[in-house]
Protein backbone atom coordinates (compact mmCIF):
# COMPACT_ATOMS: atom_id res chain seq x y z
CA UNK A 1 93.57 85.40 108.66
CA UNK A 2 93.48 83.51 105.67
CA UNK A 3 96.80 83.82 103.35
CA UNK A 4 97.74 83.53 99.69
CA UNK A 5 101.52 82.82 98.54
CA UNK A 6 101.91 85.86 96.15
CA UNK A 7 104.85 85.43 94.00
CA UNK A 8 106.59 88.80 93.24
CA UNK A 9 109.30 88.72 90.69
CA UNK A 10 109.59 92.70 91.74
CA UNK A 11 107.48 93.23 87.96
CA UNK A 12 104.61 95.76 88.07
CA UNK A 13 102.11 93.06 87.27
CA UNK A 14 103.00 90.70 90.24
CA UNK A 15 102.75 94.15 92.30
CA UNK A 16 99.32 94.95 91.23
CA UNK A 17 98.24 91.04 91.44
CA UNK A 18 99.57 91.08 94.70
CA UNK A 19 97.83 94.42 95.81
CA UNK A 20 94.57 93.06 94.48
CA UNK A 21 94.88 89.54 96.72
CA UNK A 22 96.04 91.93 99.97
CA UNK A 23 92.37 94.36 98.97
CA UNK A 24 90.72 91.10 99.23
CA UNK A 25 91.93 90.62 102.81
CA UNK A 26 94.76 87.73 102.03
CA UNK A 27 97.85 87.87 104.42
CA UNK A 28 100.20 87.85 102.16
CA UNK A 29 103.14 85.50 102.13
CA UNK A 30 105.52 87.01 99.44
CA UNK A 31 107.70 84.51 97.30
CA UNK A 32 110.83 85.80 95.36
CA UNK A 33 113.02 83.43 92.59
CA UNK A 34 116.53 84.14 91.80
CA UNK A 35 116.92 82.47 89.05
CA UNK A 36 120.39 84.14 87.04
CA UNK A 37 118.27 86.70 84.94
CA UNK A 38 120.49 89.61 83.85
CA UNK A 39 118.43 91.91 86.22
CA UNK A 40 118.50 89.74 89.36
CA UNK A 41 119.78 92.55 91.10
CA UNK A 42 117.10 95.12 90.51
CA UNK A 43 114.31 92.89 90.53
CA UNK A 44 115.60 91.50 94.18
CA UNK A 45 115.52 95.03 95.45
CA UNK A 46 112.62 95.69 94.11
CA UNK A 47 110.88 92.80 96.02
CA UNK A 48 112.24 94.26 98.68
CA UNK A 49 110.65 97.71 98.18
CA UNK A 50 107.47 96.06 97.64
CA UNK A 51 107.60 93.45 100.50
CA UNK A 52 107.57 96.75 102.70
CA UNK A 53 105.06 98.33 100.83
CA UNK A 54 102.40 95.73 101.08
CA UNK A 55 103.24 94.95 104.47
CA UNK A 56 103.95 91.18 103.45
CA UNK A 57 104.08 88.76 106.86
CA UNK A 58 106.33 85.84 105.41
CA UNK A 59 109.27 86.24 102.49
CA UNK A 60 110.96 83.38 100.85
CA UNK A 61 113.88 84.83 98.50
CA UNK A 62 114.35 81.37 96.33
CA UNK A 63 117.48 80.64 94.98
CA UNK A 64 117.44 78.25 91.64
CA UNK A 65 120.80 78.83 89.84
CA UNK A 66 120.08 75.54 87.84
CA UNK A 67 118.33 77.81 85.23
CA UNK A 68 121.91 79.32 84.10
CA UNK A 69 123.40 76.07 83.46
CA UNK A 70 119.74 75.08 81.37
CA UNK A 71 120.65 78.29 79.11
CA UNK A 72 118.49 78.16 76.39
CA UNK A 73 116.82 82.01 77.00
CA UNK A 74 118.01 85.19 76.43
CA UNK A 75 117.10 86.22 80.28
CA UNK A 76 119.96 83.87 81.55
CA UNK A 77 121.99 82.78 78.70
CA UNK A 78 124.80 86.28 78.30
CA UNK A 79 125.32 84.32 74.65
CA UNK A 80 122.36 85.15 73.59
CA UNK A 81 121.04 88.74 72.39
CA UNK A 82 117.92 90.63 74.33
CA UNK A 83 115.63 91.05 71.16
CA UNK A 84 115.19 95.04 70.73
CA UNK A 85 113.46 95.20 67.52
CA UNK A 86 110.00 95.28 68.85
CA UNK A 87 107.73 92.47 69.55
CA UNK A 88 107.53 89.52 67.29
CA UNK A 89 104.92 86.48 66.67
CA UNK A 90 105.47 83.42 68.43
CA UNK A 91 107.62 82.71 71.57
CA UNK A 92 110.64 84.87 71.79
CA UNK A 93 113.92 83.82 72.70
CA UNK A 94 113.15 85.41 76.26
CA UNK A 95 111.01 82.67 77.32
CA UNK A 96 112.79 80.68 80.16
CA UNK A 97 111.76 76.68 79.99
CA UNK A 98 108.64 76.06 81.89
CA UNK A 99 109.48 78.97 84.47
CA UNK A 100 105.99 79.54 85.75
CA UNK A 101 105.64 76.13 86.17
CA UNK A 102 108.37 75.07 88.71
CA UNK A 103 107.51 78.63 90.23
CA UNK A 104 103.65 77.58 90.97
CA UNK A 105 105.46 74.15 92.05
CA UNK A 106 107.80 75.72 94.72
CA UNK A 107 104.88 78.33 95.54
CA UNK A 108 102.45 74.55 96.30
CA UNK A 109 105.11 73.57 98.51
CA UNK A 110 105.16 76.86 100.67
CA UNK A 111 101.37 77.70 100.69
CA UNK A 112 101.06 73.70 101.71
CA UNK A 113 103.73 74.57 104.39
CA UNK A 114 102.13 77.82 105.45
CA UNK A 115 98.50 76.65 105.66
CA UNK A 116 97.63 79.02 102.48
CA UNK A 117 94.18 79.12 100.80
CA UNK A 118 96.12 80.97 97.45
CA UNK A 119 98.60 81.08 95.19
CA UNK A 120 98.49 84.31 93.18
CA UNK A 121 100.73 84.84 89.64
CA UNK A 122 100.83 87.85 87.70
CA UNK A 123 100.43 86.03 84.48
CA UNK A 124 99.02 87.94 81.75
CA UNK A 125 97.79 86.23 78.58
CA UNK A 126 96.25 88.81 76.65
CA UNK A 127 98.91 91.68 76.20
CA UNK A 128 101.97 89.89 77.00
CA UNK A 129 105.11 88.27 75.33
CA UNK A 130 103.65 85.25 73.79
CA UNK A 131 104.45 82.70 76.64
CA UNK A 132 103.07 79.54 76.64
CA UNK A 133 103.46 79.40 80.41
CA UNK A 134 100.99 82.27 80.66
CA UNK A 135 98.13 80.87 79.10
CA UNK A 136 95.19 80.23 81.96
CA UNK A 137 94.28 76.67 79.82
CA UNK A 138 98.38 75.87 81.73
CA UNK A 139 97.43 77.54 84.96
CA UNK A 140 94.15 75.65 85.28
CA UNK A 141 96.07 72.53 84.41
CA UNK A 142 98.81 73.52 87.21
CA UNK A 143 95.99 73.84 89.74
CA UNK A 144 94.63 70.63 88.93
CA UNK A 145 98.37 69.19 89.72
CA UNK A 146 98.82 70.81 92.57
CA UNK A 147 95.60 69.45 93.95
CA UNK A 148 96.33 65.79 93.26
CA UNK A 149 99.77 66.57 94.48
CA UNK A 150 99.01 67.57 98.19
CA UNK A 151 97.21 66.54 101.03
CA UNK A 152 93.77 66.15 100.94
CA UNK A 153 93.25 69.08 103.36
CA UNK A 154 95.35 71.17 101.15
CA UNK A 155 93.28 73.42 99.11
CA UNK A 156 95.11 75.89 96.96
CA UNK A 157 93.67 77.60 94.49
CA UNK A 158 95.86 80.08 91.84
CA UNK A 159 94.61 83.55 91.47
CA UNK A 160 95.11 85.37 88.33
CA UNK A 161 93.90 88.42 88.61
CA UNK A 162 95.52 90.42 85.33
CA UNK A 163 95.48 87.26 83.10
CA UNK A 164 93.17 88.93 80.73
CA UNK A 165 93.73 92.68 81.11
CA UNK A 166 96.32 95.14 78.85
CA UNK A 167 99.07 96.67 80.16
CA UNK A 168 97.43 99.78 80.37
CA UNK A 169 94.31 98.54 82.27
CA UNK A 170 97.15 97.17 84.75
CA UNK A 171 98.59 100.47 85.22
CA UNK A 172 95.14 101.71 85.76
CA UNK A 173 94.46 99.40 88.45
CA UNK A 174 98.09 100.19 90.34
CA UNK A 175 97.06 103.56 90.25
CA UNK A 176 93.77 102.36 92.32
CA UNK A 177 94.99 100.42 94.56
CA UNK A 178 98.07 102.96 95.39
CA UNK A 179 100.69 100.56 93.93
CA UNK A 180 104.35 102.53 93.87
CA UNK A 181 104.95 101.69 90.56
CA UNK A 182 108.28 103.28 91.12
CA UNK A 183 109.33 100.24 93.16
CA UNK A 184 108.96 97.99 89.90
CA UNK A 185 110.66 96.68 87.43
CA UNK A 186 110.55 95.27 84.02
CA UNK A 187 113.33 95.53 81.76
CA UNK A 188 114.64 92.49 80.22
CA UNK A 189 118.29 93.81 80.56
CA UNK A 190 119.47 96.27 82.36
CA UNK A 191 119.87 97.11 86.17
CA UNK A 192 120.00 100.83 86.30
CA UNK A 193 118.58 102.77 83.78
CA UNK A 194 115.66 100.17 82.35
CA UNK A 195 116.68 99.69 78.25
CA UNK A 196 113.48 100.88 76.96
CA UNK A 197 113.52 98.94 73.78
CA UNK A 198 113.27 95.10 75.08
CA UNK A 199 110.07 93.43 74.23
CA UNK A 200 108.71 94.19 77.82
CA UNK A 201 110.30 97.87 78.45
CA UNK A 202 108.11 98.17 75.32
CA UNK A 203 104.97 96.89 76.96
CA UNK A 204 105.37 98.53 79.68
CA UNK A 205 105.96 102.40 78.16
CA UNK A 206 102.53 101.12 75.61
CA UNK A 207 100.73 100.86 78.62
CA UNK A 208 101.44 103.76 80.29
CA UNK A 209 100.74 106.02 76.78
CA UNK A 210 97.43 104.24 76.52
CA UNK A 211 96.77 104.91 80.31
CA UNK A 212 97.96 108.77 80.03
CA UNK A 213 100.54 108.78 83.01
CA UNK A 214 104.16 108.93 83.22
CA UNK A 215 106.36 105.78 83.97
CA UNK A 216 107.67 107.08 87.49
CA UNK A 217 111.04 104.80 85.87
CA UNK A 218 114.14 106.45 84.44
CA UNK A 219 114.65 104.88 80.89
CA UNK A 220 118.46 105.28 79.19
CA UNK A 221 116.82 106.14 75.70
């Protein structure tokens, strides 16, 4: 069976993106980074959860505690403040330097290892945070890397299913594909009850207005 190195940060769009690549007959080797983000916890057990779900055949929890000492971003510095004001232009202080792109590198390394044909990232330019690591021009570019970078028998390409959806055509497409959006997570800051008023709790709750159904998530607010 072919197989595509899905990284799931335990985030509804990595879910769906990773539902979509199993639909299209992928075994899926699921990749997981621990990088110090205030809701390591949750978003570990949600992996988990999913990992089960989607009937994933290899897991790599990833480890990369260097990302604490970098600072520099709200998800892993505890000096600096969550933004709750709503979403602003520009890249917000929640962006984590160049994230995706030792992600995609570490996922290269294990789809090389594993014999993969994929690498599929959630990434979502259209209705996201303002990332420049989400862009597909950077993904593209990241492809092209990783193909210079490997052997010559190596051919991985990176799947991005969602990149230019809303969050409420994602929530559409869980619902399709029978995605447990309960086993997700995407709060910037909390670990129990999600915050509700971080940039991304405020995606999320958008998308599920504009898609008429209830986030199955309990929300502190």
């Amino acid at each position: 069976m072919k197989k595509a190195v899905c990284i799931i940060s335990g985030g509804m769009d990595s879910a769906v993106s990773a539902a979509i690549a199993k639909k299209e007959g992928y075994g899926i080797v699921g990749v997981h980074f621990n990088y110090g983000q205030r809701t390591q916890k949750r978003e570990l057990e949600c992996f988990r959860q999913l990992a089960e779900d989607l009937e994933v055949e290899e897991r790599y929890e990833i480890d990369l505690p260097f990302f604490r000492q970098i600072g520099a971003s709200a998800l892993t510095d505890e000096n600096l403040e969550v933004p709750t004001g709503g979403i602003e232009a520009g890249v917000p202080i929640t962006y984590v330097p160049f994230r995706n792109g030792i992600f995609l590198s570490i996922a290269a390394a294990i789809g090389e290892k594993e014999g993969a044909e994929a690498i599929v990232i959630g990434v979502v330019e259209e209705d996201s945070s303002g990332y420049p690591d989400c862009r597909e021009s950077y993904i593209r570019a990241m492809e092209r890397a990783i193909d210079l970078g490997t052997r010559d028998e190596t051919k991985l390409t990176i799947k991005m299913p969602l990149v230019h959806l809303k969050k409420a055509q994602i929530v559409q497409k869980a619902l399709e594909l029978g995605v447990d959006l309960s086993h997700t997570w995407s709060c910037y800051q909390e670990n129990g009850d999600a915050c509700g008023v971080c940039d991304s709790c405020r995606l999320r709750l958008k998308g599920f207005k504009e898609a008429g159904l209830p986030d199955p998530i309990s929300y502190r607010m």
